[in-house]
Protein backbone atom coordinates (compact mmCIF):
# COMPACT_ATOMS: atom_id res chain seq x y z
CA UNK A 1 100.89 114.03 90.36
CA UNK A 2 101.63 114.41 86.51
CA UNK A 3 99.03 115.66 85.37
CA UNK A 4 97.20 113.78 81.57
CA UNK A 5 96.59 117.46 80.29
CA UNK A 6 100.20 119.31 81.28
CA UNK A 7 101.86 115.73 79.45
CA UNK A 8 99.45 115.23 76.27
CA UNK A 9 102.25 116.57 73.90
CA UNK A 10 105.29 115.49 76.10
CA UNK A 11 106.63 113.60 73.15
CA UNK A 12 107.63 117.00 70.64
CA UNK A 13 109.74 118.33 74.18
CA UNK A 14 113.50 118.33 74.98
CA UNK A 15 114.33 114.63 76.07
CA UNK A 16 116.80 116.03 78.51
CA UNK A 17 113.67 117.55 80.17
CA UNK A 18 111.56 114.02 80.48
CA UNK A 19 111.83 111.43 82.53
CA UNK A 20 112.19 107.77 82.39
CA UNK A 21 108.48 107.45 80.96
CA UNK A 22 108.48 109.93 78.80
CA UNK A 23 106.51 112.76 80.97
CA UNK A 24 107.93 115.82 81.75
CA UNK A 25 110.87 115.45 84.83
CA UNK A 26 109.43 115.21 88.29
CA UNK A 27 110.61 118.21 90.55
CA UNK A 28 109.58 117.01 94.10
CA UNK A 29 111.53 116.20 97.13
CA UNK A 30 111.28 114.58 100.68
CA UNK A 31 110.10 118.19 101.65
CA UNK A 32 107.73 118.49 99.16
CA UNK A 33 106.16 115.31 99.27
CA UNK A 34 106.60 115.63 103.33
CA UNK A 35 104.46 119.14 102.76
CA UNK A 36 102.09 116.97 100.90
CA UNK A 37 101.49 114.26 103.51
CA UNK A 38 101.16 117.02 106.46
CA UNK A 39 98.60 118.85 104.35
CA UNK A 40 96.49 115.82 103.89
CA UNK A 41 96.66 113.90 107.46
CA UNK A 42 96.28 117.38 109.54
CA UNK A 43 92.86 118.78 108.21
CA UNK A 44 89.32 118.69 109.78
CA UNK A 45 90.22 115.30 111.92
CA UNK A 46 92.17 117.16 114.28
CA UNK A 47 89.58 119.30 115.86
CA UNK A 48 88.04 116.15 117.03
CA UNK A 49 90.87 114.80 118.85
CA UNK A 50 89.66 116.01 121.93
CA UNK A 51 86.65 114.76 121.74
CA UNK A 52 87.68 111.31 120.71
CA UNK A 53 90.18 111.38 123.60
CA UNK A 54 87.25 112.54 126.09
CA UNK A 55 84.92 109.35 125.04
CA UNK A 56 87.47 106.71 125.62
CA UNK A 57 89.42 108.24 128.54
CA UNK A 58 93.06 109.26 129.60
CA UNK A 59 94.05 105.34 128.92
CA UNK A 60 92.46 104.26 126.16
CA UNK A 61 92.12 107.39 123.89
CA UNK A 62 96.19 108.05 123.82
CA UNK A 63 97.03 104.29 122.93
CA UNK A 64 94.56 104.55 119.59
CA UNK A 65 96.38 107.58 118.75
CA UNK A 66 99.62 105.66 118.75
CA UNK A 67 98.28 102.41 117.98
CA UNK A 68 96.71 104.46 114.54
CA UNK A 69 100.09 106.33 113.97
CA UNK A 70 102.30 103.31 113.94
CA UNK A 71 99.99 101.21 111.80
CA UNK A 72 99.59 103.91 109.16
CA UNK A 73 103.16 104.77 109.20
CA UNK A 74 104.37 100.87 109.00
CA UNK A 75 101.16 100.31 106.09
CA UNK A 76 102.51 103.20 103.87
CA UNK A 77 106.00 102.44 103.77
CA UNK A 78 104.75 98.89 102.43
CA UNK A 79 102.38 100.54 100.07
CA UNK A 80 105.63 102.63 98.88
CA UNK A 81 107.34 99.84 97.97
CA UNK A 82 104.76 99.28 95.41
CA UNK A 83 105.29 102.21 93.36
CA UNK A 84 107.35 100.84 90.78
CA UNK A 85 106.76 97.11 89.43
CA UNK A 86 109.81 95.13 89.99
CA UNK A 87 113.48 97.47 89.70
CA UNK A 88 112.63 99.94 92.45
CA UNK A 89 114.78 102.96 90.09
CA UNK A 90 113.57 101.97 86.57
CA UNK A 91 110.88 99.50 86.89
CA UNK A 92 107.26 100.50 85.49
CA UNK A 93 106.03 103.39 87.47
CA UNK A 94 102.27 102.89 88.99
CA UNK A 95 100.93 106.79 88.47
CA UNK A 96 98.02 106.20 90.66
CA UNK A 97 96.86 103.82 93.92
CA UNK A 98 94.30 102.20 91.52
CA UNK A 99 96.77 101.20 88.93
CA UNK A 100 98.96 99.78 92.00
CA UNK A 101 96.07 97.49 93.12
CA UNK A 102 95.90 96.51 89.17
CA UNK A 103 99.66 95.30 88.59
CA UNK A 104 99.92 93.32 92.00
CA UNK A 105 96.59 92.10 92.96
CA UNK A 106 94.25 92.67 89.76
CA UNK A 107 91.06 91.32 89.03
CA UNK A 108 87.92 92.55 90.94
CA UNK A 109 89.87 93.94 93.91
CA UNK A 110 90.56 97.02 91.44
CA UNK A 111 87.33 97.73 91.02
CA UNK A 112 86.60 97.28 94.46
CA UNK A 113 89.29 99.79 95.46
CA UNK A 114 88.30 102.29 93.31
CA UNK A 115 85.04 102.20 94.90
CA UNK A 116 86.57 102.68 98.19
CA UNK A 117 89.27 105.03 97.01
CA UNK A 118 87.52 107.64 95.18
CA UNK A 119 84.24 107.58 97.10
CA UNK A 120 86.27 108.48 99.96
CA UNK A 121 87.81 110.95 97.94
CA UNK A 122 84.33 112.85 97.24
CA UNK A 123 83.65 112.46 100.99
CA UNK A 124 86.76 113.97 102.17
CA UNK A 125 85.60 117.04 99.51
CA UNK A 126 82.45 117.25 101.34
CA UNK A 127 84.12 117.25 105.00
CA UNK A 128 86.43 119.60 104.10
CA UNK A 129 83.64 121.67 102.88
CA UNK A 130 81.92 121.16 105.93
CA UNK A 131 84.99 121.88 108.10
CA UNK A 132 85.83 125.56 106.38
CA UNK A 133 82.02 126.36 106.71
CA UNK A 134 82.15 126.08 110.58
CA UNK A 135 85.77 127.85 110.86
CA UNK A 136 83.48 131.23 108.91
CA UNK A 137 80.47 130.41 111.27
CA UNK A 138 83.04 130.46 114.12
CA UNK A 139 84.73 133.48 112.72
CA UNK A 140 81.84 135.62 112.31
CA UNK A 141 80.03 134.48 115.93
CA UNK A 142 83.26 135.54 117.65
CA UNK A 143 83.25 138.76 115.92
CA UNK A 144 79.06 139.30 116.85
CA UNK A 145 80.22 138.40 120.46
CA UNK A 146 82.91 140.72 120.12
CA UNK A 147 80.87 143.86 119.20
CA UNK A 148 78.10 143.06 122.04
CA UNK A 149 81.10 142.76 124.57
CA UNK A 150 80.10 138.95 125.05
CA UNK A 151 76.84 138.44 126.84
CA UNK A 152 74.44 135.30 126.56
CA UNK A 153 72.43 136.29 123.48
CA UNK A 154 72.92 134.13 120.74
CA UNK A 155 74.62 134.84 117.44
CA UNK A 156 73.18 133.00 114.92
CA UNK A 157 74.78 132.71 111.54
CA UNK A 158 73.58 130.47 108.39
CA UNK A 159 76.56 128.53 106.88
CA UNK A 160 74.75 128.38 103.50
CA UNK A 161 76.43 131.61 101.61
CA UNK A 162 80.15 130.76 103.60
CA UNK A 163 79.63 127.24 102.12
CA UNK A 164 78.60 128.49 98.52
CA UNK A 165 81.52 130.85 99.10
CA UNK A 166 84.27 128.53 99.83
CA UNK A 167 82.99 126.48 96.33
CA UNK A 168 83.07 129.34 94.52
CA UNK A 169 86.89 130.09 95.23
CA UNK A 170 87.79 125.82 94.89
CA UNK A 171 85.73 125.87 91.30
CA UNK A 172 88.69 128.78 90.56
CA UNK A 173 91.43 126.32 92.38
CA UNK A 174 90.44 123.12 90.63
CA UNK A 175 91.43 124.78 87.32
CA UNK A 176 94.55 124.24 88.24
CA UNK A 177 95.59 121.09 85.79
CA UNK A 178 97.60 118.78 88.49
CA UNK A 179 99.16 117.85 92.17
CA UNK A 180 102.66 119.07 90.81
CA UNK A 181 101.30 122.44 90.05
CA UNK A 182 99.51 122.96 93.60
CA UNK A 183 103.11 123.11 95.53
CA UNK A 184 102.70 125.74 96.48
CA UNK A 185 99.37 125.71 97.76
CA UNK A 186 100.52 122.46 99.71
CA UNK A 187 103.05 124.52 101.05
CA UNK A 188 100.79 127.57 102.53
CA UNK A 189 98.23 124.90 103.85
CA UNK A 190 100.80 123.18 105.85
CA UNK A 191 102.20 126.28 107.28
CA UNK A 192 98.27 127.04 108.29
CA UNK A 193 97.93 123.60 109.60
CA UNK A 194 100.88 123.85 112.13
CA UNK A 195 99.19 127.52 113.06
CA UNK A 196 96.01 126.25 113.98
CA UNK A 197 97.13 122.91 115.56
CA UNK A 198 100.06 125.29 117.69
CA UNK A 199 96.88 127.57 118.87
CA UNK A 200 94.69 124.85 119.85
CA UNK A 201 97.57 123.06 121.68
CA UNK A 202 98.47 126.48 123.46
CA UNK A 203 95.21 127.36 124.57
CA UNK A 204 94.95 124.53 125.73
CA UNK A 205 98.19 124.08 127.79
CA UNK A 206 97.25 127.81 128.96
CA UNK A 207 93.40 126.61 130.18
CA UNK A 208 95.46 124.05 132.28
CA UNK A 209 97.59 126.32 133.45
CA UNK A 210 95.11 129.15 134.74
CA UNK A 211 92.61 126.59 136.15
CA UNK A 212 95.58 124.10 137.34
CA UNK A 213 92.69 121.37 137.04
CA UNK A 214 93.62 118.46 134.34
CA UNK A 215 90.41 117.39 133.67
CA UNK A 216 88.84 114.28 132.62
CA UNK A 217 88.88 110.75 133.89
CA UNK A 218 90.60 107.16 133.08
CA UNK A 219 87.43 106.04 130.90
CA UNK A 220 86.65 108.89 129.79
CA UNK A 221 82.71 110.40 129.62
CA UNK A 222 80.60 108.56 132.42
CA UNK A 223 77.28 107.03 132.06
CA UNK A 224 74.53 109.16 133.42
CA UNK A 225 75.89 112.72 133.07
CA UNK A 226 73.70 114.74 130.80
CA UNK A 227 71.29 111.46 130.19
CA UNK A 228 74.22 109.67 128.89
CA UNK A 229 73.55 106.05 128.57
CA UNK A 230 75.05 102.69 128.14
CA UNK A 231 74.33 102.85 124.70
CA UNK A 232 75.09 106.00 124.05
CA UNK A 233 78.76 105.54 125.39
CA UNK A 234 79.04 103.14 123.58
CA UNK A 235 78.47 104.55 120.41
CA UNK A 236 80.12 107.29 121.23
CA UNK A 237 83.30 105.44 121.73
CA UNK A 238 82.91 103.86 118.60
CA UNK A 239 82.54 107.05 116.60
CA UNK A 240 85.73 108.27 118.24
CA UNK A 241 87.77 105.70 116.94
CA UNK A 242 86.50 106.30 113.39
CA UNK A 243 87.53 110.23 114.32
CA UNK A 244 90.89 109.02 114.64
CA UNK A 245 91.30 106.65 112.06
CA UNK A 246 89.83 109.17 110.01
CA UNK A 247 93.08 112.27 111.31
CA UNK A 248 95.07 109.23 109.78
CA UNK A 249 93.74 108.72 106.69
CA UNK A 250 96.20 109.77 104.01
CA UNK A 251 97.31 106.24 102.22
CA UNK A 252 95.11 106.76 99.49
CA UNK A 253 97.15 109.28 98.07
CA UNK A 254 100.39 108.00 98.96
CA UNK A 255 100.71 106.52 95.09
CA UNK A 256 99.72 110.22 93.39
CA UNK A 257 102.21 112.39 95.70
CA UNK A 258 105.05 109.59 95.01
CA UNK A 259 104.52 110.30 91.33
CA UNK A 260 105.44 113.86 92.58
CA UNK A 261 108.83 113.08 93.58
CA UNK A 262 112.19 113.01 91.14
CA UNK A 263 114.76 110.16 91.21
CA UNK A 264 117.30 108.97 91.94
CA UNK A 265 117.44 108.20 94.35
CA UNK A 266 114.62 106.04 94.07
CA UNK A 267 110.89 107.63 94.93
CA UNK A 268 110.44 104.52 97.32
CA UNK A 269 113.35 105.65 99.42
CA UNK A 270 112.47 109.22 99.64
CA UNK A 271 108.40 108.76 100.09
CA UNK A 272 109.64 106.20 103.08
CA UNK A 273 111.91 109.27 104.52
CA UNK A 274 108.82 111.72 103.60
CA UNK A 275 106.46 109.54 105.33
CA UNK A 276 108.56 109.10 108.40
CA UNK A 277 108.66 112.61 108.68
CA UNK A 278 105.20 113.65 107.94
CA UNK A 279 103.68 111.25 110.50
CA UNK A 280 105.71 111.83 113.11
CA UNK A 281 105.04 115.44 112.63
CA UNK A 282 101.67 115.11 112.76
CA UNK A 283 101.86 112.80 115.53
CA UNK A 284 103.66 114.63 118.01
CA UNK A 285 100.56 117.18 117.25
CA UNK A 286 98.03 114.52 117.54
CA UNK A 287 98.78 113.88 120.72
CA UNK A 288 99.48 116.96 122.20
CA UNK A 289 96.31 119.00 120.76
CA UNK A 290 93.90 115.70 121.61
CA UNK A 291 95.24 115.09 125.17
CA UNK A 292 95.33 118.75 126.19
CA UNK A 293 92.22 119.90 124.59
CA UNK A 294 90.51 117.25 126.83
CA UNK A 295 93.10 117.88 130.07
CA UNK A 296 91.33 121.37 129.72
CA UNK A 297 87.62 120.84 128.91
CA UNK A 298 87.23 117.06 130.44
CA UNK A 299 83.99 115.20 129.29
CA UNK A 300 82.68 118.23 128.08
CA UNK A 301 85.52 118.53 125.12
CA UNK A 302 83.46 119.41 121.75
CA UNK A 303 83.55 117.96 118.41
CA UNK A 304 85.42 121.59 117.04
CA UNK A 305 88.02 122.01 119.46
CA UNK A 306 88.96 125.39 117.62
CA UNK A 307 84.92 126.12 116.11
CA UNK A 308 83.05 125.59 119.51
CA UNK A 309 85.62 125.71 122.38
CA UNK A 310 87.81 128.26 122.85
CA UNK A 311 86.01 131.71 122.67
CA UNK A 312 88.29 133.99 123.81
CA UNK A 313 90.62 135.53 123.03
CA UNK A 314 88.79 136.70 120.20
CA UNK A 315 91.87 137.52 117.93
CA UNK A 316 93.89 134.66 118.30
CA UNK A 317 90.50 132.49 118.07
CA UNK A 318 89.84 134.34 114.43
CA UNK A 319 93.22 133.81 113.67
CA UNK A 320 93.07 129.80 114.16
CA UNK A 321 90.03 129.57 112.26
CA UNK A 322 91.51 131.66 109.23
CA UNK A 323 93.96 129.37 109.45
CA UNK A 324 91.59 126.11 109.24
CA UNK A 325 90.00 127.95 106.38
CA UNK A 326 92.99 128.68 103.90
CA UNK A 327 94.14 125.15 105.12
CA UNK A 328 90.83 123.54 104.19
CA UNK A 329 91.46 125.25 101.02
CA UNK A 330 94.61 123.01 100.54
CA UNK A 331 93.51 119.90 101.29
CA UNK A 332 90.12 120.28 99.14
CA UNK A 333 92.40 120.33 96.24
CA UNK A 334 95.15 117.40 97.25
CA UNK A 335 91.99 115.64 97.86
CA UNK A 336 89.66 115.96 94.47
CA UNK A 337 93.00 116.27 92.45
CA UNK A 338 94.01 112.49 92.07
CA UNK A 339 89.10 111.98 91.23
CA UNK A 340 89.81 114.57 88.44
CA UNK A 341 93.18 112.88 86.87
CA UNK A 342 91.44 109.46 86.51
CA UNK A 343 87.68 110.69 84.95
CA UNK A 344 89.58 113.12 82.76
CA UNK A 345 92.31 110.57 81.65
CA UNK A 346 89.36 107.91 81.17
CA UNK A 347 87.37 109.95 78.98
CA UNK A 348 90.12 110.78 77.03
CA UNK A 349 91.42 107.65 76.29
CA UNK A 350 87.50 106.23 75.55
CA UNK A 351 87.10 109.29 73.19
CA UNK A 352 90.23 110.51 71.80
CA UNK A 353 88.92 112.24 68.87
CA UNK A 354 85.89 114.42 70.83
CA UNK A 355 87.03 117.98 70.47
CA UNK A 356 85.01 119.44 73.93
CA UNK A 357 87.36 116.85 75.93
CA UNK A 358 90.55 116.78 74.11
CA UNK A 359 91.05 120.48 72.83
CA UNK A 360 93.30 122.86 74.55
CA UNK A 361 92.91 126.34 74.11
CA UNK A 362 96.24 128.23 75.42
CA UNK A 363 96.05 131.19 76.98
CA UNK A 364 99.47 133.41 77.64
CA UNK A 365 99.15 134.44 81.29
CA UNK A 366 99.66 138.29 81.47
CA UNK A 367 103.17 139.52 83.20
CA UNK A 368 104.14 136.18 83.02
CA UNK A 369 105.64 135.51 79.48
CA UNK A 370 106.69 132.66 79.43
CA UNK A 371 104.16 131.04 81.65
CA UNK A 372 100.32 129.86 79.52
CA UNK A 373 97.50 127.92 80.60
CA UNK A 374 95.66 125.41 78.64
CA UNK A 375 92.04 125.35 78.75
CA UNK A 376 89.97 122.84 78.00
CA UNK A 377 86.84 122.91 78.32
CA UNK A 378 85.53 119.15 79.48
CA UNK A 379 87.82 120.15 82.56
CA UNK A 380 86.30 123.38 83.44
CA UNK A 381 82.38 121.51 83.12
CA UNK A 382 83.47 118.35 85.19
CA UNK A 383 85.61 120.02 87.66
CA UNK A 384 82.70 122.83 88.64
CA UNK A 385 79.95 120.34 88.59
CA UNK A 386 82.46 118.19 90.92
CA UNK A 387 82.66 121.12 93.46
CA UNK A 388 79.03 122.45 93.57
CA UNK A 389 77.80 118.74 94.12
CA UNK A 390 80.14 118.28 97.32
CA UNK A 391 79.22 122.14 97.95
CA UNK A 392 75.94 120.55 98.09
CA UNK A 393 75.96 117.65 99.95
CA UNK A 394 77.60 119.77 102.89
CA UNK A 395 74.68 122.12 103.55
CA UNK A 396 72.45 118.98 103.25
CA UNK A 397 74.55 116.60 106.04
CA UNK A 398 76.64 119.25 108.45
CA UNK A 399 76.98 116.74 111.12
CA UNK A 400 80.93 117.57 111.26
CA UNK A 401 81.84 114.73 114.42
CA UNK A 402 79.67 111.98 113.00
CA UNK A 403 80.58 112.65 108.63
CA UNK A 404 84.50 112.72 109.85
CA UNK A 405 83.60 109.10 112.35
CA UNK A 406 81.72 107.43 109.10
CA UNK A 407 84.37 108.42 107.03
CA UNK A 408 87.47 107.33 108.78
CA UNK A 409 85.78 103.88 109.91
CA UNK A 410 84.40 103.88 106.09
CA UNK A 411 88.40 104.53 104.00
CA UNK A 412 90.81 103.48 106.89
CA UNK A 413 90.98 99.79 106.98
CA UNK A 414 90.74 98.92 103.32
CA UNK A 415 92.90 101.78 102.29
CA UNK A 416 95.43 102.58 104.81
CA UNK A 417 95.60 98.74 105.98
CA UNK A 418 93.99 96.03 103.43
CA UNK A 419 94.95 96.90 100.17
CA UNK A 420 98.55 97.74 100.82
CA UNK A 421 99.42 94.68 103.12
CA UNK A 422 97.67 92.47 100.28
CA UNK A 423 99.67 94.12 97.55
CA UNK A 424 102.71 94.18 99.60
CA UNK A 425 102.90 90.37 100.34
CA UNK A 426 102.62 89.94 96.13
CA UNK A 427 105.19 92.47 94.87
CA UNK A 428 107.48 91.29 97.71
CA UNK A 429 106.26 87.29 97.41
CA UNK A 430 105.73 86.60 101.05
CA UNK A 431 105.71 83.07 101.67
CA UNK A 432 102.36 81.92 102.57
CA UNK A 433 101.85 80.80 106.51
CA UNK A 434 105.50 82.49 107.37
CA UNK A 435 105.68 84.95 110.62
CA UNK A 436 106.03 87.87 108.66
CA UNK A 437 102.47 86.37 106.50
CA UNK A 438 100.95 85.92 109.22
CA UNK A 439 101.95 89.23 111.60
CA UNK A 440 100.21 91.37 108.57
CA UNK A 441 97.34 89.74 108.10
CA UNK A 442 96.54 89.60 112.12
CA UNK A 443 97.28 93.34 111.50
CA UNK A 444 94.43 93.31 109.08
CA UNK A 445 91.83 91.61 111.31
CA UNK A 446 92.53 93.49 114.21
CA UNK A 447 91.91 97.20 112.32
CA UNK A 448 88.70 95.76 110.34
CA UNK A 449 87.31 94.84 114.33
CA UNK A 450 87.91 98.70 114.77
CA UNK A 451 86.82 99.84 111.59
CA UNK A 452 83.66 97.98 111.61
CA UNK A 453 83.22 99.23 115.37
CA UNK A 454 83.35 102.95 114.23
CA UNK A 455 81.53 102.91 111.57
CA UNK A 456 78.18 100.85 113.17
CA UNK A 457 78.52 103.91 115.92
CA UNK A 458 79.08 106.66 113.14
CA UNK A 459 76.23 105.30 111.38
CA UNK A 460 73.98 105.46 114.97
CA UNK A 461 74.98 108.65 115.72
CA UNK A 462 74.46 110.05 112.23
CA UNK A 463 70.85 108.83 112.35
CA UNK A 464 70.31 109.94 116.15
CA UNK A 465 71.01 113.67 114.41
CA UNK A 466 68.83 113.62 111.87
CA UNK A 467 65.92 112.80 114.02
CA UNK A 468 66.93 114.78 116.67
């Protein structure tokens, strides 16, 4: 994303080194933006693919998962085509998915997206939180249960100082002006994401293996086993389709990494390439990591396929949670970057002349000397009060299975489906009542049905654990 603060005094540069809007020339590629899209779909949700597969059954639970994939792939490459307002190569660029929803639908429905938008932002910060919280737990049970040579003692560890922990070292990370200057840390968090996906999938496939039992049944957990009822499988089932919508989710961001990516040839054509690629990826892991994780533990798959299932071996168990960690560290920031670009670009705009929000302060980086960092001030206060507030909310609601349910049920349909078909049919003036009208907006009914489904069950569930 480029970044208000790295492109306040892009007007005194070279004009061989800005682009057609004046901001500094966009470096990313199909890769990069490909990184990008495989750092924010594979994050927490994945652990829960097993258990979303184990509620609705060997039938059921793979046909969401490809039913999910095809609509978010087929949903973003409309919302791509949205980037740029009419000339797809020099048209008016759209810097964020907000001021998309403003040049092609307008009106209330951009208020009503930033709602959805950035609120699912904030939550993502606080599952993510969550998520790297339980990957330390994990870490430092299987090391307890190490030392005492396993056993049936418990290890009990509080999450509170991992969680403070973890927003200690994003407070440091969100200093870090914009998306474009986080490559790198896209980069590493994808790398981590394929390591921890890979383990759980070959655990899994080795569990199989050893036992030579594939577990589980047609329809998935059954009524009366472990005082499961009626209701309860119901809701269940309905929370596991908000668990996948929510390993989907990554539309909302489509705009910002898009704004990533140089031209020609045009961003549209590359993000469409990128997204092909990063879904599919992702995809092929979905799948495999979901359906063996419940071939090997049946109905009794848990919520953390990496946190509270596999225990041993204890090395390659620490390893895929390290993994989960530096890649939760990732996503956190691909996540709150695109809240922090629009508060910090709003206030500056609404008070241009304030010195505490406008003033940069730079600061040569040592052994680097041609490399400086520009402080300001307004960033450093909003950006740590963002991160100990989510830091927060995670020690006060760490119910990981029902938070990532609630979520996906709560960003999917509006974000990943609604708001691009809508803006799709008026950039690309869809005729009204034609096959092609009518195909998306059936493809909009159907996914608010499931998003509505998930979230009532998240919302059950979620209360059933606090009273519990």
């Amino acid at each position: 994303m480029a970044d208000y603060y790295s492109n306040k005094n892009h007007n005194h540069q070279d004009p061989e080194l800005l682009d057609d809007d004046g901001r500094p020339k966009r470096t990313g590629n199909v890769w990069t933006a490909s990184a990008h899209i495989i750092t924010a779909v594979i994050g927490a949700g994945v652990l829960a693919l097993a258990w979303a597969v184990a509620q609705l059954g060997w039938i059921v639970g793979p046909i969401m998962m490809i039913m999910f994939s095809f609509a978010t792939y087929y949903t973003s490459t409309l919302l791509a085509d949205c980037y740029r307002n009419g000339d797809p190569l020099t048209g008016t660029r759209n810097y964020t998915y907000v001021d998309a929803i403003r040049s092609n639908l307008g009106g209330f429905n951009v208020k009503l997206c930033g709602f959805f938008q950035y609120l699912n932002l904030y939550g993502l910060s606080v599952g993510y939180t969550i998520a790297a919280a339980s990957s330390l737990v994990a870490i430092q049970k299987g090391m307890c249960l190490q030392r005492r040579g396993g056993g049936s003692d418990p290890c009990n560890v509080s999450n509170t100082p991992l969680m403070i922990g973890f927003g200690v070292v994003q407070i440091l990370l969100s200093q870090i002006p914009g998306l474009d200057q986080i490559w790198w840390l896209s980069i590493i968090a994808t790398i981590m994401s394929f390591t921890y996906s890979s383990i759980g999938l070959i655990l899994g496939i080795a569990k199989v293996a050893a036992t030579g039992v594939i577990k589980g049944s047609l329809t998935g957990v059954r009524v009366g086993d472990n005082g499961l009822t009626m209701n309860d499988k119901i809701w269940q089932c309905c929370q596991a389709l908000g668990n996948i919508a929510f390993a989907y989710t990554f539309s909302n961001i489509l705009i910002e990494i898009q704004n990533t990516v140089r031209s020609p040839p045009s961003e549209t054509k590359t993000m469409k390439k990128a997204t092909l690629i990063g879904v599919s990826i992702t995809s092929f892991f979905y799948l495999l990591t979901g359906c063996f994780g419940y071939a090997a533990f049946g109905d009794h798959a848990p919520e953390n396929l990496i946190g509270d299932g596999f225990l041993k071996p204890y090395w390659v168990i620490h390893v895929a949670n390290f993994a989960v960690l530096i890649h939760m560290f990732g996503a956190y920031q691909i996540y709150c970057q695109p809240i922090f670009f629009i508060v910090e670009k709003k206030m500056a705009s609404s008070f241009p002349k304030n010195k505490f929000i406008n003033n940069e302060i730079e600061i040569r980086i040592p052994c680097l000397m041609k490399t400086s960092y520009k402080l300001n001030l307004f960033r450093i206060v909003f950006r740590t009060l963002y991160v100990i507030s989510t830091t927060f909310l995670a020690k006060l609601i760490p119910y990981f299975g029902s938070i990532l349910g609630l979520l996906g049920a709560f960003a999917y349909w509006p974000l990943t489906v609604y708001f691009p078909i809508e803006m799709y049919i008026v950039h690309m003036r869809v005729p009204k009542w034609s096959p092609k009208w009518i195909g998306l907006k059936v493809l909009s009914a159907v996914f608010l049905l499931i998003a509505g489904a998930a979230a009532a069950g998240s919302i059950v569930i979620l209360i059933a654990n606090f009273k519990a």
